[in-house]
N, C-alpha and C. Protein backbone atom coordinates (compact mmCIF):
# COMPACT_ATOMS: atom_id res chain seq x y z
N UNK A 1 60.04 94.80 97.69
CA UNK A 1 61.45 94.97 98.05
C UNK A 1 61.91 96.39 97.69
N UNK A 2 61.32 97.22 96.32
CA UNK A 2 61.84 98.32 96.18
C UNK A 2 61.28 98.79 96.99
N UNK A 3 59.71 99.09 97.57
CA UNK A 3 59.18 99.81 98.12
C UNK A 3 59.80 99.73 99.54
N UNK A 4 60.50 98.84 99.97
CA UNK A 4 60.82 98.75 101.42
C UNK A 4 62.57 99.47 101.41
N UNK A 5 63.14 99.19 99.81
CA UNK A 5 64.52 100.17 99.96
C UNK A 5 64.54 101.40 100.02
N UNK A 6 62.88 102.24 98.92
CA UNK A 6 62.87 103.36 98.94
C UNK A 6 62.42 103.95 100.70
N UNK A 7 61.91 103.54 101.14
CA UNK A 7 60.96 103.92 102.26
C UNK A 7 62.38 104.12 103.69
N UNK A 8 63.30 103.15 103.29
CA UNK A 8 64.64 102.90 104.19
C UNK A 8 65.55 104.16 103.90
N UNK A 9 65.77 104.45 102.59
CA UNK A 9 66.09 105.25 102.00
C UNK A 9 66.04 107.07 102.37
N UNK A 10 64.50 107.20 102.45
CA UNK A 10 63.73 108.27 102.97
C UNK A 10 63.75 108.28 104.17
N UNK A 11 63.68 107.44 105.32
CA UNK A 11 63.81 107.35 106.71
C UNK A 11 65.26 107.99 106.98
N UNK A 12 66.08 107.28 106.26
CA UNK A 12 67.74 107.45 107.03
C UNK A 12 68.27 109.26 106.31
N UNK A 13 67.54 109.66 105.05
CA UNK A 13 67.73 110.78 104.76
C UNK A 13 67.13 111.61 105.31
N UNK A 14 65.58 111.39 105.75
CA UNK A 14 64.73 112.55 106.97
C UNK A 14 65.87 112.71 108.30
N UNK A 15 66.62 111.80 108.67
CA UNK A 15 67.30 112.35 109.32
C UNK A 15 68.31 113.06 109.24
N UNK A 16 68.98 112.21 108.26
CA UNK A 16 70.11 113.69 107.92
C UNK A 16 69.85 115.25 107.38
N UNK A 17 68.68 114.89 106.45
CA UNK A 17 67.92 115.96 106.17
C UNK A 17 67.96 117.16 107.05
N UNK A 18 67.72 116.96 108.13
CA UNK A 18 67.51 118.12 109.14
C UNK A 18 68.72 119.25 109.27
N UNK A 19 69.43 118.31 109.27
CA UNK A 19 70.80 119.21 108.64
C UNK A 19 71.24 119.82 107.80
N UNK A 20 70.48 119.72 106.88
CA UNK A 20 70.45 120.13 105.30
C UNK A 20 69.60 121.22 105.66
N UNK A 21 69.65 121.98 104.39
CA UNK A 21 68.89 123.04 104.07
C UNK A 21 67.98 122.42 103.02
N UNK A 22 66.50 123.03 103.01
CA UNK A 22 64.92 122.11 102.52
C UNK A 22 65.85 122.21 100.52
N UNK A 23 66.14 123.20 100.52
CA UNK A 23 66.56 122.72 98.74
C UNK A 23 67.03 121.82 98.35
N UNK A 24 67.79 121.43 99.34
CA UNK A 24 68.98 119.91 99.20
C UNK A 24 67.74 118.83 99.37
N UNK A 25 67.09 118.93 100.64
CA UNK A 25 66.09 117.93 100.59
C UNK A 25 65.21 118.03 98.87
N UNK A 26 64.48 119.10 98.92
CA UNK A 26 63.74 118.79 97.74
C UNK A 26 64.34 118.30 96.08
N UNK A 27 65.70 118.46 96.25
CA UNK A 27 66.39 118.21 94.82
C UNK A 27 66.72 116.38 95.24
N UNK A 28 66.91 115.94 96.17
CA UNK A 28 66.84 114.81 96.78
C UNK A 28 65.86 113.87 96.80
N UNK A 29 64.97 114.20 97.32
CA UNK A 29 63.87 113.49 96.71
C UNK A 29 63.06 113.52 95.82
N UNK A 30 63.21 114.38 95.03
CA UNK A 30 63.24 114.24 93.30
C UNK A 30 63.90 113.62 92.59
N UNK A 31 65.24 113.34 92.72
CA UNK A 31 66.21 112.57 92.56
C UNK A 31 65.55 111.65 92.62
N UNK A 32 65.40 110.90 94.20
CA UNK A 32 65.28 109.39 94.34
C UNK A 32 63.40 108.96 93.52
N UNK A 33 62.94 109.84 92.98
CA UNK A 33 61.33 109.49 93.08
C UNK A 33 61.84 109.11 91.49
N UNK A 34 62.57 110.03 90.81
CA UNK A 34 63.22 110.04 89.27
C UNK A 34 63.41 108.22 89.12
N UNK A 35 64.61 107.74 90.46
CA UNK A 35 65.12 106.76 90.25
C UNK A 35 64.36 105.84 90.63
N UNK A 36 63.26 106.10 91.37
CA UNK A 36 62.89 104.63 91.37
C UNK A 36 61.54 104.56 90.66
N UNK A 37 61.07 105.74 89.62
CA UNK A 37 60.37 105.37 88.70
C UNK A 37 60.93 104.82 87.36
N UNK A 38 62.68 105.31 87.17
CA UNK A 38 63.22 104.24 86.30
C UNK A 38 63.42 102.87 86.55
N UNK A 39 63.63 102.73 87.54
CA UNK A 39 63.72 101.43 88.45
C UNK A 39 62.49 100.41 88.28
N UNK A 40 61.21 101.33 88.43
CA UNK A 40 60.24 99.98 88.23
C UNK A 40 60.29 100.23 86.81
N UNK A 41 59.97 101.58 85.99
CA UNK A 41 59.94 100.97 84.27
C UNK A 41 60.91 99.69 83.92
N UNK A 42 61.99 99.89 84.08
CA UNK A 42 62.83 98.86 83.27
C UNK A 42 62.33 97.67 83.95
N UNK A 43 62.02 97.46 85.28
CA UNK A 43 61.45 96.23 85.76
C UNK A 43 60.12 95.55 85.20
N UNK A 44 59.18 96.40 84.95
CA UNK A 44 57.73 96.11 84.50
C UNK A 44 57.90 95.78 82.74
N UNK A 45 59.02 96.68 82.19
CA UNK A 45 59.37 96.20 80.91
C UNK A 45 60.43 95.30 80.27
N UNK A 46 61.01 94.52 81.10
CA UNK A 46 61.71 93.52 81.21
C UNK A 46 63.19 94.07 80.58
C-alpha cells in the first residue's frame, strides 16, 4: 500500500514536475524518499 502511494505520488509529481525547475524536483524527491523511509521505520518498529 505504501509502495503503491509512493509510486502515485511520483507519477502525479513527474507531471507537474515539468514545470518546475530540476532543483525543485530533486529537493522533492528527497523529501518524499526521507518520508517514506520514516514511514516504513516506525512501521517495521512498531
Amino acid at each position: 500500500m505504501l509502495t503503491f502511494l509512493a509510486a502515485l505520488l511520483i507519477a502525479l509529481h513527474d507531471r507537474i514536475g515539468r514545470l518546475e525547475t530540476r532543483a525543485l524536483e530533486v529537493s522533492f524527491f528527497a523529501d518524499l524518499h526521507d518520508r517514506i523511509g520514516r514511514l516504513e521505520n516506525a512501521t517495521l518498529n512498531g
